[in-house]
C-alpha atoms as a PDB file:
ATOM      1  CA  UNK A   1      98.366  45.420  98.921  1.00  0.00           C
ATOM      2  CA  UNK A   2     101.366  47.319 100.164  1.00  0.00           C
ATOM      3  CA  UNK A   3     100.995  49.750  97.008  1.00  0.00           C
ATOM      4  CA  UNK A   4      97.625  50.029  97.638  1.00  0.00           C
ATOM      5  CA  UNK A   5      98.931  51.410 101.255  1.00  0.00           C
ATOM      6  CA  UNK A   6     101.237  52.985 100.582  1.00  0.00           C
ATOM      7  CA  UNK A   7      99.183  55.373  98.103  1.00  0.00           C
ATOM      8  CA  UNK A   8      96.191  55.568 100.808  1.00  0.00           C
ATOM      9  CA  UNK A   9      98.804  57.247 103.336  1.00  0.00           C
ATOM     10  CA  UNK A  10     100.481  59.512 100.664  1.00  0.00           C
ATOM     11  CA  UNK A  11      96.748  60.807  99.599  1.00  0.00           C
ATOM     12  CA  UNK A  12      96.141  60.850 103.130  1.00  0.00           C
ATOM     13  CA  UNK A  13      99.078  63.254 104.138  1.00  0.00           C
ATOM     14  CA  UNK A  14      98.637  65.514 101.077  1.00  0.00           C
ATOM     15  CA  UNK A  15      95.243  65.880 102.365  1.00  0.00           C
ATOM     16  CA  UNK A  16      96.083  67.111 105.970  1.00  0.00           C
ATOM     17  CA  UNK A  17      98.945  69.022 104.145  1.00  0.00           C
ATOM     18  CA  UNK A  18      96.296  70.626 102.064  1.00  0.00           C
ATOM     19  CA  UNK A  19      93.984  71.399 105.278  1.00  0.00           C
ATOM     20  CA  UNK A  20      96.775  72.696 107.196  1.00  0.00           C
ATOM     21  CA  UNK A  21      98.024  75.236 104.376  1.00  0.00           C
ATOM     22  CA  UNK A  22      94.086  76.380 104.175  1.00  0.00           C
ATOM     23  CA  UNK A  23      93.716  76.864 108.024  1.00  0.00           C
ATOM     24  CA  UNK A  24      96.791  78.878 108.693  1.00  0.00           C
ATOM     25  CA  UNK A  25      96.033  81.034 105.491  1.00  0.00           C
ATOM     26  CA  UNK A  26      92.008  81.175 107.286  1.00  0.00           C
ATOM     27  CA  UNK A  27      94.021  82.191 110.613  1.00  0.00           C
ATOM     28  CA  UNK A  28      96.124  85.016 109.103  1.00  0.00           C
ATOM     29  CA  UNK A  29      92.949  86.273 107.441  1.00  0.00           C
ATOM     30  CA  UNK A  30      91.228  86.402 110.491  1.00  0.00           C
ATOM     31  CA  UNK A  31      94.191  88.524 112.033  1.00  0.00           C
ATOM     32  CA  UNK A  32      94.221  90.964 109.414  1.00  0.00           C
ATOM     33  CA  UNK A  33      90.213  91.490 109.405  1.00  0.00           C
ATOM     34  CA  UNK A  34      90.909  92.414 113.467  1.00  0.00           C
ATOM     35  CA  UNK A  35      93.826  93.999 112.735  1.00  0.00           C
ATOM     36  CA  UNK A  36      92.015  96.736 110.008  1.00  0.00           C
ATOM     37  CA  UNK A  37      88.942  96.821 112.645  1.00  0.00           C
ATOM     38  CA  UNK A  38      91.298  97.975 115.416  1.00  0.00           C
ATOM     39  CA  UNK A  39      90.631 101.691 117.375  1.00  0.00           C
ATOM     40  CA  UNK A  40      94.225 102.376 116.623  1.00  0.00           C
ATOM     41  CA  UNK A  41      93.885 102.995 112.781  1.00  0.00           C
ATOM     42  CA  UNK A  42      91.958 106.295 111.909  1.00  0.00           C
ATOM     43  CA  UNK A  43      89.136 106.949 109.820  1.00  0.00           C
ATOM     44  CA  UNK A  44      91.596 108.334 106.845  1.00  0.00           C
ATOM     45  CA  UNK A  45      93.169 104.920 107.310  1.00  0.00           C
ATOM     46  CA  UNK A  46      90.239 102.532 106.914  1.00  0.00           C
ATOM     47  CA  UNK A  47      89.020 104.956 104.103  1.00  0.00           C
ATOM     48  CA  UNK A  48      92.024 103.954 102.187  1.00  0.00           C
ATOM     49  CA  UNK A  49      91.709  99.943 102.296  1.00  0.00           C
ATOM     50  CA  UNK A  50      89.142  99.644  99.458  1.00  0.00           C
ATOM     51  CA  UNK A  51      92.138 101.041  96.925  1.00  0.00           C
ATOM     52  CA  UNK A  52      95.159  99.637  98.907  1.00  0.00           C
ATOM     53  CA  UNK A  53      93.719  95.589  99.318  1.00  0.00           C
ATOM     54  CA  UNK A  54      95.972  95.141 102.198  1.00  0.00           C
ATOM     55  CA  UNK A  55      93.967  91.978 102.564  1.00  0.00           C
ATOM     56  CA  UNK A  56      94.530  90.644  99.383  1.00  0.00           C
ATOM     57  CA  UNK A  57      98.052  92.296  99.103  1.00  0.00           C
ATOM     58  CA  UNK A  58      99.793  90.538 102.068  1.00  0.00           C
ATOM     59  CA  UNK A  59      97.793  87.104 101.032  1.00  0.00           C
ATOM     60  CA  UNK A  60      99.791  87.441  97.631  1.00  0.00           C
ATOM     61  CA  UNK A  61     102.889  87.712  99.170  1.00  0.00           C
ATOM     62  CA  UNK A  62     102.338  84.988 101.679  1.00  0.00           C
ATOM     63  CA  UNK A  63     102.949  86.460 104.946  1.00  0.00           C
ATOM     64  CA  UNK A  64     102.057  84.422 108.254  1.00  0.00           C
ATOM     65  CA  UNK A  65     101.827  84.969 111.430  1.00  0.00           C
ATOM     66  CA  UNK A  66     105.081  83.322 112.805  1.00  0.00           C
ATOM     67  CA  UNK A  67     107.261  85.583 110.112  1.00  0.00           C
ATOM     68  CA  UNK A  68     110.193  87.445 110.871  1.00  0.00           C
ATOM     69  CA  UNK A  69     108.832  90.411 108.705  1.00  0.00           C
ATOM     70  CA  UNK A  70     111.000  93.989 107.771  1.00  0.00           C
ATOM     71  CA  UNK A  71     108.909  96.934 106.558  1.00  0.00           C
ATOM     72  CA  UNK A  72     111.389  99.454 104.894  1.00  0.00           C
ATOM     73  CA  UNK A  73     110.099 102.849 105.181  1.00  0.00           C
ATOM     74  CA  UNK A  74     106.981 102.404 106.713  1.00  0.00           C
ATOM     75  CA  UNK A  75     106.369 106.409 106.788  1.00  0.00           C
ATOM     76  CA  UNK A  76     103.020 107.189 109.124  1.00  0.00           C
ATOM     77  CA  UNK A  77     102.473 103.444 109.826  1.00  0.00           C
ATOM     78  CA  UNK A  78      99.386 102.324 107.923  1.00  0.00           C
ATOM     79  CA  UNK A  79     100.421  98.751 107.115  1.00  0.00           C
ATOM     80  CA  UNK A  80     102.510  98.708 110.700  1.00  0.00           C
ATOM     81  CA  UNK A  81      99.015  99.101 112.176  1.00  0.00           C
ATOM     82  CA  UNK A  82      98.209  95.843 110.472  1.00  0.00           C
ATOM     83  CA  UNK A  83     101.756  94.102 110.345  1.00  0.00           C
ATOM     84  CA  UNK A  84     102.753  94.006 114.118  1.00  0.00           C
ATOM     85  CA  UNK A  85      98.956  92.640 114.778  1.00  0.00           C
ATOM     86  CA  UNK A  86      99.246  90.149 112.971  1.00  0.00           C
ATOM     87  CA  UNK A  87     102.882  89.199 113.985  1.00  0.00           C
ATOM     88  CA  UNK A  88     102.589  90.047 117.720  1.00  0.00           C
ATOM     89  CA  UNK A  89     102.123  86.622 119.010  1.00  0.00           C
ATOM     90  CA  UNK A  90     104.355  84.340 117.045  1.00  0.00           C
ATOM     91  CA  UNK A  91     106.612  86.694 114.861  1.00  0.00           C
ATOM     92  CA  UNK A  92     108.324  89.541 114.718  1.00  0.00           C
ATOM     93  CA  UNK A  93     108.085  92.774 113.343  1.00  0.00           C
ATOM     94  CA  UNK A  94     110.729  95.464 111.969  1.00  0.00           C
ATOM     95  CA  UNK A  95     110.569  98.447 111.090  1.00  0.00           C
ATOM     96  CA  UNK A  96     113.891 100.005 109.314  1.00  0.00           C
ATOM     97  CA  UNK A  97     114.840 103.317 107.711  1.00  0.00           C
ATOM     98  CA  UNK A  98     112.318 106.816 108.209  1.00  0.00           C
ATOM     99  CA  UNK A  99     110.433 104.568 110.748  1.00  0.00           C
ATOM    100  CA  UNK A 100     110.396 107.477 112.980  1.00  0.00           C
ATOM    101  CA  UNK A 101     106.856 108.665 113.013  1.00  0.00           C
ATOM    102  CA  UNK A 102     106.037 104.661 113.704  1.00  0.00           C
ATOM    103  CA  UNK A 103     108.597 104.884 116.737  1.00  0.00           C
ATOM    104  CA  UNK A 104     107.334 108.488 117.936  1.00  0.00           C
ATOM    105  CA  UNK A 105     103.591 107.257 117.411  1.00  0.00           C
ATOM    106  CA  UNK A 106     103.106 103.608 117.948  1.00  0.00           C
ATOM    107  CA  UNK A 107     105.893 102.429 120.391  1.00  0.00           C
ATOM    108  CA  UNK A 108     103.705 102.585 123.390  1.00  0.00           C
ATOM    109  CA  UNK A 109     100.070 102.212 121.536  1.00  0.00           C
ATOM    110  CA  UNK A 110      98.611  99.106 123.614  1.00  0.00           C
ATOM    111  CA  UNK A 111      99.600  95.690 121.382  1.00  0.00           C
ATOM    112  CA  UNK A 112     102.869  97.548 119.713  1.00  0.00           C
ATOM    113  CA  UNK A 113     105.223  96.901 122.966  1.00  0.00           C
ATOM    114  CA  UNK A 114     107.165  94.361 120.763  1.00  0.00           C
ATOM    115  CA  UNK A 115     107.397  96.453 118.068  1.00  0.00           C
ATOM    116  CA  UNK A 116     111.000  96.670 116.776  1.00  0.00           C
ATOM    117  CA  UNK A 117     112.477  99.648 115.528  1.00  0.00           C
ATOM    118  CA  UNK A 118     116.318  98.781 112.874  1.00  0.00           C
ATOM    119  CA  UNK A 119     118.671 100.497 111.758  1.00  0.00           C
ATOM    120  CA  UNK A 120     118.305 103.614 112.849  1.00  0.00           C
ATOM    121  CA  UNK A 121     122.125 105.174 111.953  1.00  0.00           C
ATOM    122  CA  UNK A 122     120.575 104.716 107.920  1.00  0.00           C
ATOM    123  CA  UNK A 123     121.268 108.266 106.584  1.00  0.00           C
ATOM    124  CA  UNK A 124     118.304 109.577 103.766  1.00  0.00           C
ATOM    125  CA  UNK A 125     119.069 112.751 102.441  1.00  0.00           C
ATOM    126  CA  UNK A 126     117.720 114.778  99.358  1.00  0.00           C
ATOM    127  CA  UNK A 127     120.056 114.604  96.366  1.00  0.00           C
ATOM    128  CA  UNK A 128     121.664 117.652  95.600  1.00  0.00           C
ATOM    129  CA  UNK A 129     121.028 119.613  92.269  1.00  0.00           C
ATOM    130  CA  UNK A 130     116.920 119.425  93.374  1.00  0.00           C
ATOM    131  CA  UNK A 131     115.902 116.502  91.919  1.00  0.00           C
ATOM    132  CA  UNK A 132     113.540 115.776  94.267  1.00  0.00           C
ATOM    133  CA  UNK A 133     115.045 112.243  94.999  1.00  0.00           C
ATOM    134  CA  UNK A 134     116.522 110.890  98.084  1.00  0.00           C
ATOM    135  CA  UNK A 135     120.061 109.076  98.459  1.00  0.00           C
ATOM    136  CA  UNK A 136     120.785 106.758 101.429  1.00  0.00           C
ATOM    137  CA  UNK A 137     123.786 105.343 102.986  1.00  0.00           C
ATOM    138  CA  UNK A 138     123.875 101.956 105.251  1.00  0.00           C
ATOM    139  CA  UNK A 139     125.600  98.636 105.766  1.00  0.00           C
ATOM    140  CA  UNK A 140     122.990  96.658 106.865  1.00  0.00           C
ATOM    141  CA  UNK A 141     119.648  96.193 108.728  1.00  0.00           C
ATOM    142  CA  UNK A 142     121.073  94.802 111.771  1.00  0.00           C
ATOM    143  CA  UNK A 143     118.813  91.718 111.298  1.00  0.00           C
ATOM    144  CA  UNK A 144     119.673  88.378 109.392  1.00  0.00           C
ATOM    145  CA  UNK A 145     117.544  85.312 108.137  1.00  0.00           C
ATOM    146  CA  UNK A 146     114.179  86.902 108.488  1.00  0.00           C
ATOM    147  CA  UNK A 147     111.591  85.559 106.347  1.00  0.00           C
ATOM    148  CA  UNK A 148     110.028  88.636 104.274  1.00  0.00           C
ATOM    149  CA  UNK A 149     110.961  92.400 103.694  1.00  0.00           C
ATOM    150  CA  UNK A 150     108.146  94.897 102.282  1.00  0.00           C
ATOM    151  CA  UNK A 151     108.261  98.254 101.086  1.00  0.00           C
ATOM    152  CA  UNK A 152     105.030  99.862 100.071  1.00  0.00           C
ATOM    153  CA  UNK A 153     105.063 102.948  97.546  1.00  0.00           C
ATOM    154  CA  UNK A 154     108.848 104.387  98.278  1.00  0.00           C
ATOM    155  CA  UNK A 155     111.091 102.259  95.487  1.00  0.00           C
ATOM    156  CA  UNK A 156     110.703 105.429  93.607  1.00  0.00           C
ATOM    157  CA  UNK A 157     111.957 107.735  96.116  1.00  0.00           C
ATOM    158  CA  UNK A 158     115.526 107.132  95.934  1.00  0.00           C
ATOM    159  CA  UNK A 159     118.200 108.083  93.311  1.00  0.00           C
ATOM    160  CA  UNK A 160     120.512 104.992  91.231  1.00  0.00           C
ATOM    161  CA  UNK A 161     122.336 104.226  94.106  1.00  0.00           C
ATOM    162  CA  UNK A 162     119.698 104.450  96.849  1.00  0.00           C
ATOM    163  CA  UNK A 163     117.707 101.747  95.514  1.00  0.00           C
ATOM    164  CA  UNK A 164     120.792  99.675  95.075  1.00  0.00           C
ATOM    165  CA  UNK A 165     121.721 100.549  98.544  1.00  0.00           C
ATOM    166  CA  UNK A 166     117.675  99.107  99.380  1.00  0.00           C
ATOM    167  CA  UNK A 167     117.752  96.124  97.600  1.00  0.00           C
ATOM    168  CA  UNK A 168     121.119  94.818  98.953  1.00  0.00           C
ATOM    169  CA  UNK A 169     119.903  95.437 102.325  1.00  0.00           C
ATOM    170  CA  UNK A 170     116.975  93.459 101.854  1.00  0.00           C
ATOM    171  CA  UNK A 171     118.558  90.578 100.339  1.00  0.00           C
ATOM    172  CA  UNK A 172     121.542  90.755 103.159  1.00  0.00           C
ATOM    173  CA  UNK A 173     118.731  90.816 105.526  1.00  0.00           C
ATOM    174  CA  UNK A 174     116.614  87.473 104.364  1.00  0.00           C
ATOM    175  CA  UNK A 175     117.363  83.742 105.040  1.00  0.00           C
ATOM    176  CA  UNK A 176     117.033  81.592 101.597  1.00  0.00           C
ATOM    177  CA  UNK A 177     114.254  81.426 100.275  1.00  0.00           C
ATOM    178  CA  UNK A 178     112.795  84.671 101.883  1.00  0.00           C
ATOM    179  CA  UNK A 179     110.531  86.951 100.309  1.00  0.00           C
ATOM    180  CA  UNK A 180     110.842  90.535  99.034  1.00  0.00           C
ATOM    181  CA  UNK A 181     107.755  92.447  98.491  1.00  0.00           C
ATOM    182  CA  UNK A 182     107.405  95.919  96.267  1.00  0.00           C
ATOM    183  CA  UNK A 183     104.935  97.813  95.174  1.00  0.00           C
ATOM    184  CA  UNK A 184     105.587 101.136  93.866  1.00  0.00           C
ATOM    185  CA  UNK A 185     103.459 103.987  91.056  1.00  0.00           C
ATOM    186  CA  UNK A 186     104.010 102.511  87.591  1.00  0.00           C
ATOM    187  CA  UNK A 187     105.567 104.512  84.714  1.00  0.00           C
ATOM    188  CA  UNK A 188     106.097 104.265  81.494  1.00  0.00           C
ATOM    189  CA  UNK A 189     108.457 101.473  80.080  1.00  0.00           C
ATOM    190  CA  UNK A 190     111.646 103.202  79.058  1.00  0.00           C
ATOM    191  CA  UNK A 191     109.737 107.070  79.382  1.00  0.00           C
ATOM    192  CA  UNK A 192     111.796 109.879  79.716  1.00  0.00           C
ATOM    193  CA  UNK A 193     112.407 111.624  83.845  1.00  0.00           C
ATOM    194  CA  UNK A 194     109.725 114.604  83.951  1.00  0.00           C
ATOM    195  CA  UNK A 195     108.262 116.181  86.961  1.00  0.00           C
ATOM    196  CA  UNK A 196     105.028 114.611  86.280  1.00  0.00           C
ATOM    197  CA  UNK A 197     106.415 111.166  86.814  1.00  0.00           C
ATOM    198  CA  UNK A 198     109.019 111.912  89.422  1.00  0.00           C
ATOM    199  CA  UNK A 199     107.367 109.845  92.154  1.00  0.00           C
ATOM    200  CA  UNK A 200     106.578 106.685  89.838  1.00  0.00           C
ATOM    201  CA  UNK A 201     108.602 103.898  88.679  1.00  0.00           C
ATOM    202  CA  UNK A 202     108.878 102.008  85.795  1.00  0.00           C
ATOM    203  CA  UNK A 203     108.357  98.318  86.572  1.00  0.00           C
ATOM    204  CA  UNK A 204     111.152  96.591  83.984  1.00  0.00           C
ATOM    205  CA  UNK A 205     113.840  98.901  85.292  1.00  0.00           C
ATOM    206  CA  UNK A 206     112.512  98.095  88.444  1.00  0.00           C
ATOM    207  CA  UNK A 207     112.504  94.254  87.766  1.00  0.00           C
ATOM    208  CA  UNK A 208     116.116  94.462  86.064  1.00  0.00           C
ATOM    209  CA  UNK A 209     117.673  96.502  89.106  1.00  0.00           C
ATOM    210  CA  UNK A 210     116.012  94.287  92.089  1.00  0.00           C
ATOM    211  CA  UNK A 211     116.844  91.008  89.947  1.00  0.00           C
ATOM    212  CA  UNK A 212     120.625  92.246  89.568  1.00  0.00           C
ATOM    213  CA  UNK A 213     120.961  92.408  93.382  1.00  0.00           C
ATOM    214  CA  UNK A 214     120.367  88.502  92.900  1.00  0.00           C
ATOM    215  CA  UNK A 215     116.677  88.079  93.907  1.00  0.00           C
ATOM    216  CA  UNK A 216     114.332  86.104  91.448  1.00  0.00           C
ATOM    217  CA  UNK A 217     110.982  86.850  90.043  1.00  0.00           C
ATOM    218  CA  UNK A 218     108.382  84.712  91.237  1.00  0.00           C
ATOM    219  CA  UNK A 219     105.125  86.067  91.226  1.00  0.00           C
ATOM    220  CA  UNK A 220     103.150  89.511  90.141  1.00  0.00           C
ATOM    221  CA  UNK A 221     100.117  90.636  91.000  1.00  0.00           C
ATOM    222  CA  UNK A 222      97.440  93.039  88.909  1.00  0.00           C
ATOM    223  CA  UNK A 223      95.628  93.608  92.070  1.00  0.00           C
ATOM    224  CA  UNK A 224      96.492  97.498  92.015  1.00  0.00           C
ATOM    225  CA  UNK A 225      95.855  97.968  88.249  1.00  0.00           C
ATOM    226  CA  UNK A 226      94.005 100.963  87.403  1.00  0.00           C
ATOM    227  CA  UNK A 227      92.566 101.130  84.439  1.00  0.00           C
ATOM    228  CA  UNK A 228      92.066 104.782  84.260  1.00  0.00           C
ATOM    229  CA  UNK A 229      95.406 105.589  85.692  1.00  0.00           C
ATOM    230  CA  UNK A 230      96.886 107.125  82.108  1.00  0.00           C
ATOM    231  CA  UNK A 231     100.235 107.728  83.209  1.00  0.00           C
ATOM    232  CA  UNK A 232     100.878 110.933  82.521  1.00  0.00           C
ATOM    233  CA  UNK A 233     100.371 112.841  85.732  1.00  0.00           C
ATOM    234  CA  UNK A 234     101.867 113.520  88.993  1.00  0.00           C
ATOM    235  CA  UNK A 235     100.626 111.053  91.607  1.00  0.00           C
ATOM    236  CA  UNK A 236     100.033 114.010  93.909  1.00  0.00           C
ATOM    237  CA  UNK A 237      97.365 115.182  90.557  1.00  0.00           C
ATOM    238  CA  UNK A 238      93.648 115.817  91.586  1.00  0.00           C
ATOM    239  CA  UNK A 239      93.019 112.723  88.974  1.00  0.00           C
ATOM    240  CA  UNK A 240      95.771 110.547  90.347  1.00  0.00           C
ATOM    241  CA  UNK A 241      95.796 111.004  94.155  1.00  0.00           C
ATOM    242  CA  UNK A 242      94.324 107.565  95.780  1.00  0.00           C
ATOM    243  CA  UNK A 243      93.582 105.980  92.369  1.00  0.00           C
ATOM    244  CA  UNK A 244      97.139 105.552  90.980  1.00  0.00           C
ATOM    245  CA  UNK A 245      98.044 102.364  88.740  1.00  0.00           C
ATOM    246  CA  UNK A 246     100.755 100.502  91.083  1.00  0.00           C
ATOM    247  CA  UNK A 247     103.010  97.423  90.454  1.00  0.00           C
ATOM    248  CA  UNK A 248     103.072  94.618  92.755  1.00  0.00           C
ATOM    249  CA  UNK A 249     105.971  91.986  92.179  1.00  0.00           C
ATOM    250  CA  UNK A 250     106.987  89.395  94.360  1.00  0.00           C
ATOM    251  CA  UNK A 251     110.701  88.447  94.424  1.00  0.00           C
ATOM    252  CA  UNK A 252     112.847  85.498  96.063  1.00  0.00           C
ATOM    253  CA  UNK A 253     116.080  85.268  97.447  1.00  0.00           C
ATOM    254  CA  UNK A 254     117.766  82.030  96.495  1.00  0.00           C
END
């Protein structure tokens, strides 16, 4: 009879486990759905989320609404419009290195007062001999123990040592157990540097140089495969431009 319990509360807990894990997943859906109807994204912004998922993109890499959440390079802001939404209540948001334009354009935008703005001494410069990649030089984030870091489309910006200098910063910057997100333009495994794949990145290198700053592989995602993405042109290319094939991988820090 005690078994018999004892099984009854187990299957009872894993239950309201179960429901609880489905509601806050429902409730940070809900946020997002506001947070992409808002006044403060622009049309060129909501005509992008059909080919970006940002939905379905955060949802794969778990986010919730009571993160501590770091957005390196967030550029002109288009997931910050969604991100400090969504974390305004119970979390926190960061945004750290070129986060500028976000500071200069969304710091006093109604609902972005708590919007944080790290690490603003980080130094990006162009490498010299015109490669067209950037270097960049800092210590750390300023922030510890937060619970995610993202960075959407930039991985392939930076030189050898800039994204070295990136992924230590990120996994300086997370508790155990935190999550770092990266999507980025795919190239060819192992292809040769040309100008027409400057700004994409090959995934394995990609894989081997964020998993050598200690994080581990957990999950990948084929929600940004393109199947008509050949890989052979600029992203910037009349073909390419909105429609590019892009890597998602989802990495842990033990």
């Amino acid at each position: 009879m005690k078994t018999s319990i004892k099984k009854l509360t187990n299957i009872v807990l894993i239950c309201a486990m179960s429901a609880a894990a489905f509601t806050s997943t429902a409730s940070v859906q809900d946020k997002l759905k506001a947070a992409m109807a808002s006044d403060v994204r622009s049309a060129s912004d909501l005509a992008r989320d059909d080919n970006r998922k940002p939905l379905e993109t955060l949802t794969f890499f778990g986010i919730k609404a009571d993160m501590s959440v770091v957005e390196l390079v967030p550029g002109g802001g288009w997931y910050t419009r969604l991100l400090v939404p969504l974390l305004n209540e119970k979390g926190n948001y960061y945004g750290a290195i070129g986060a500028t334009r976000i500071e200069n354009n969304l710091a006093e935008a109604p609902g972005f007062e708590r919007m944080n703005v790290i690490a603003k001494d980080a130094q990006i410069a162009l490498e010299e001999g015109g490669t067209g990649f950037y270097t960049l030089a800092a210590s750390s984030l300023g922030v510890n123990d937060v619970d995610m870091v993202l960075t959407f489309r930039n991985y392939h910006n930076f030189n050898d040592a800039g994204r070295a200098t990136m992924n230590k910063l990120a996994f300086d910057a997370l508790k155990s157990g935190g999550i770092y997100g990266v999507i980025d333009h795919t190239a060819r495994h192992m292809e040769p540097a040309t100008n027409s794949n400057r700004r994409r990145m090959d995934p394995v290198q990609a894989i081997k140089e964020i998993q050598d700053a200690g994080f581990v592989l957990v999950d990948y995602s084929d929600l940004h495969y393109r199947e008509d993405d050949e890989l052979r042109f600029e992203v910037g290319a009349k073909t390419v431009t909105g429609n590019s094939d892009r890597w998602t991988l989802k990495f842990m820090k033990p």
